[in-house]
N, C-alpha and C. Protein backbone atom coordinates (compact mmCIF):
# COMPACT_ATOMS: atom_id res chain seq x y z
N UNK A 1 13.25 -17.84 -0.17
CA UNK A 1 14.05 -16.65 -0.40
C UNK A 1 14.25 -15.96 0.94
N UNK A 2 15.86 -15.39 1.44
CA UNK A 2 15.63 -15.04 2.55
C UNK A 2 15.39 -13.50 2.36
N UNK A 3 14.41 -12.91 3.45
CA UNK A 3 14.48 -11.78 3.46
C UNK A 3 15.36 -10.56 4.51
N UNK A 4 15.39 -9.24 4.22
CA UNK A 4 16.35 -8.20 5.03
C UNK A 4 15.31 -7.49 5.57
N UNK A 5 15.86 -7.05 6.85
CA UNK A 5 15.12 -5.98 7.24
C UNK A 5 15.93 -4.86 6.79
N UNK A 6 14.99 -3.64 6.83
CA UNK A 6 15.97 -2.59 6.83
C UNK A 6 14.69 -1.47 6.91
N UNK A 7 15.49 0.10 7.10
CA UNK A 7 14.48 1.06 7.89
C UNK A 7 14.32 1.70 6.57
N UNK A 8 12.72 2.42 6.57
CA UNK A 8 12.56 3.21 5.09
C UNK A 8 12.37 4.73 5.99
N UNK A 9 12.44 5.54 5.36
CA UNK A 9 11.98 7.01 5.79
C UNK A 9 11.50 7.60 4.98
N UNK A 10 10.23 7.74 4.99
CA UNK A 10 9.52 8.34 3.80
C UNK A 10 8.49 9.60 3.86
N UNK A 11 8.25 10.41 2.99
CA UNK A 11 7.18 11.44 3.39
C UNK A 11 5.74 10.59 3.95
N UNK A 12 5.21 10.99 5.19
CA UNK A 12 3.60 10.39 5.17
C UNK A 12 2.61 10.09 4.22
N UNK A 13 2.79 11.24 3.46
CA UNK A 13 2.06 11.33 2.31
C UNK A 13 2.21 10.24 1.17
N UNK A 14 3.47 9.75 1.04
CA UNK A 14 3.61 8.55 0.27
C UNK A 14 3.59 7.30 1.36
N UNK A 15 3.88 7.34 2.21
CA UNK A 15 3.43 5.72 2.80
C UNK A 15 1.75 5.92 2.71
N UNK A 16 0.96 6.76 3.17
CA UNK A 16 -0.74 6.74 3.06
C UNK A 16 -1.29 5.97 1.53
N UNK A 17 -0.51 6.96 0.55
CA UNK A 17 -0.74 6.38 -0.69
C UNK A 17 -0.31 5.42 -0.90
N UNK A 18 0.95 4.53 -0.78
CA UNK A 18 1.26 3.29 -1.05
C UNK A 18 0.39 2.26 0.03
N UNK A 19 -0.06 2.45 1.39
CA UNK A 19 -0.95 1.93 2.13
C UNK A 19 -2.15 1.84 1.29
N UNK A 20 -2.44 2.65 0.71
CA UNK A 20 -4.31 2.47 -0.22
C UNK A 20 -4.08 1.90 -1.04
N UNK A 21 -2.75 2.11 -2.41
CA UNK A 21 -2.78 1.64 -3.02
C UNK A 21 -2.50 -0.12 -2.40
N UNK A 22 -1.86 -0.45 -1.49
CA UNK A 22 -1.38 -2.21 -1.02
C UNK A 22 -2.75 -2.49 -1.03
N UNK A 23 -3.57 -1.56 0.04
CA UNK A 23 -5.20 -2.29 0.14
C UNK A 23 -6.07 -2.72 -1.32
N UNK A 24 -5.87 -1.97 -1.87
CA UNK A 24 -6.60 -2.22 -3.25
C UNK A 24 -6.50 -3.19 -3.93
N UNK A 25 -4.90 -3.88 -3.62
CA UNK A 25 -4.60 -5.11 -4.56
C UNK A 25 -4.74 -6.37 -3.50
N UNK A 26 -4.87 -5.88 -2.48
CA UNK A 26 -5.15 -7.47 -1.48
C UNK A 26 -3.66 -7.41 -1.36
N UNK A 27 -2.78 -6.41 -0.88
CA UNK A 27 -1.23 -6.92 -0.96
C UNK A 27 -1.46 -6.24 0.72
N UNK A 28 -0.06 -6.20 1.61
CA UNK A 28 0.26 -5.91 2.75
C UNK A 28 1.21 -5.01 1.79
N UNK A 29 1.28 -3.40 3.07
CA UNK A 29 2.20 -2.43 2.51
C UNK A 29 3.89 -2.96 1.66
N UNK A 30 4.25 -3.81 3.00
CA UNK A 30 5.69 -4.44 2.68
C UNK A 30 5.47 -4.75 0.98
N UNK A 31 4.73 -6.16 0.81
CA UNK A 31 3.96 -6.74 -0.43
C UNK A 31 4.23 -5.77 -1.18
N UNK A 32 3.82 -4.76 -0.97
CA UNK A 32 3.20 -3.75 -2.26
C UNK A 32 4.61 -2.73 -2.69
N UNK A 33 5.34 -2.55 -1.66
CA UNK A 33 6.53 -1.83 -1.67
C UNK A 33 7.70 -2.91 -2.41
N UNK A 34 7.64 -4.08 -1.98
CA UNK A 34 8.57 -5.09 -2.80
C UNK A 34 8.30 -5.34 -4.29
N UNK A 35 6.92 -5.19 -4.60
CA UNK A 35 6.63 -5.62 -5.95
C UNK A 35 6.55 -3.95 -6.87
N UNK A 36 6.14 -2.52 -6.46
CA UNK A 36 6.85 -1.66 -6.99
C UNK A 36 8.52 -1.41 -7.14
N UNK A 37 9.14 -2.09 -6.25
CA UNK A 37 10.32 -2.03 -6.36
C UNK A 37 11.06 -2.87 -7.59
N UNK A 38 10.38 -4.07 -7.63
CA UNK A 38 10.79 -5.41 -8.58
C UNK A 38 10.63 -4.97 -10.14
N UNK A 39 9.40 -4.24 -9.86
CA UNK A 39 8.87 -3.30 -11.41
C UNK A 39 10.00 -2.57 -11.95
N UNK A 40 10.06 -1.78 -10.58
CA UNK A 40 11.13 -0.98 -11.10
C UNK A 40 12.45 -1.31 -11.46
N UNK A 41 13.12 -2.34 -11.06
CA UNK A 41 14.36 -2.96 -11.04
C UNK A 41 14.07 -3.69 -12.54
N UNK A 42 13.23 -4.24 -12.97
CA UNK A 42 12.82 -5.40 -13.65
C UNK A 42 13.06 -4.00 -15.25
N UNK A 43 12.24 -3.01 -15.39
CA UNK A 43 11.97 -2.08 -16.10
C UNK A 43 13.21 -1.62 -16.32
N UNK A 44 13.86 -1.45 -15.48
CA UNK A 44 15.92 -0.63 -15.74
C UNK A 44 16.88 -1.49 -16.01
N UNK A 45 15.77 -2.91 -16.36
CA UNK A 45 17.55 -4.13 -16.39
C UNK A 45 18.23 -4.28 -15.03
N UNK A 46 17.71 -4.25 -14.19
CA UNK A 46 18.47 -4.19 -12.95
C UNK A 46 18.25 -5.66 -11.90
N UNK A 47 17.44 -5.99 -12.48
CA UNK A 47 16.84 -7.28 -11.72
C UNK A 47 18.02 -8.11 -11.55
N UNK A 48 18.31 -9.19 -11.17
CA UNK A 48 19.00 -10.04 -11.42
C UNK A 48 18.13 -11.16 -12.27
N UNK A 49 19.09 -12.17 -13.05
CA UNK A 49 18.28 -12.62 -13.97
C UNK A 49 17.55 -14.05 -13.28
N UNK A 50 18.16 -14.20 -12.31
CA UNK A 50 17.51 -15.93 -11.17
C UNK A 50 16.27 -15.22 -10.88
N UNK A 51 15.78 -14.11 -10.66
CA UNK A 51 14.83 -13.36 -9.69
C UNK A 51 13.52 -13.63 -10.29
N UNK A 52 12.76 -14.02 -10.59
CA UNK A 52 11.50 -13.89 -11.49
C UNK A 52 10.24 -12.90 -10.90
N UNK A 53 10.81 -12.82 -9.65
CA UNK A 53 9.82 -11.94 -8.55
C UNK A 53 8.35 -12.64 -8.61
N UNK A 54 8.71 -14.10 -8.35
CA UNK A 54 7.49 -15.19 -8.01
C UNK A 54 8.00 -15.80 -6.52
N UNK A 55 8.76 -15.49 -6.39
CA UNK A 55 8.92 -16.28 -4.61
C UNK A 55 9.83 -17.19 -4.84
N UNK A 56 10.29 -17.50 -6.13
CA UNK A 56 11.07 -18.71 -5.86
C UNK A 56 12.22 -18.88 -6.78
N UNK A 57 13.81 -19.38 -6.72
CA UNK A 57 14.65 -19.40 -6.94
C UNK A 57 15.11 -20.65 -7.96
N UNK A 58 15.56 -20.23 -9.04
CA UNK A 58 16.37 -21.99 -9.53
C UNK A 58 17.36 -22.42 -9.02
């Protein structure tokens, strides 16, 4: 899957907390920010339906 860069700007206070929370699950911040995101996309119907948010594509 290819990935994007792109810039986030966020209060400190939520990158600290999403930093503790990544540590907790054994994820890296990025990790942890992609898979709350997938939740969230996945939860609103928004996902696309190829996406399974396992790493890998049909």
């Amino acid at each position: 899957m290819a990935r994007e860069l792109f810039l986030l700007r966020t209060d400190p206070k939520i990158l600290a907390a999403l930093r503790r929370w990544a540590e907790d699950e054994l994820r890296s911040t990025n990790g942890q920010l992609d898979f709350v995101l997938r939740a969230a996309l996945r939860n609103a119907g928004r996902l696309p339906k190829q996406d399974k948010g396992d790493g890998k594509s049909d």
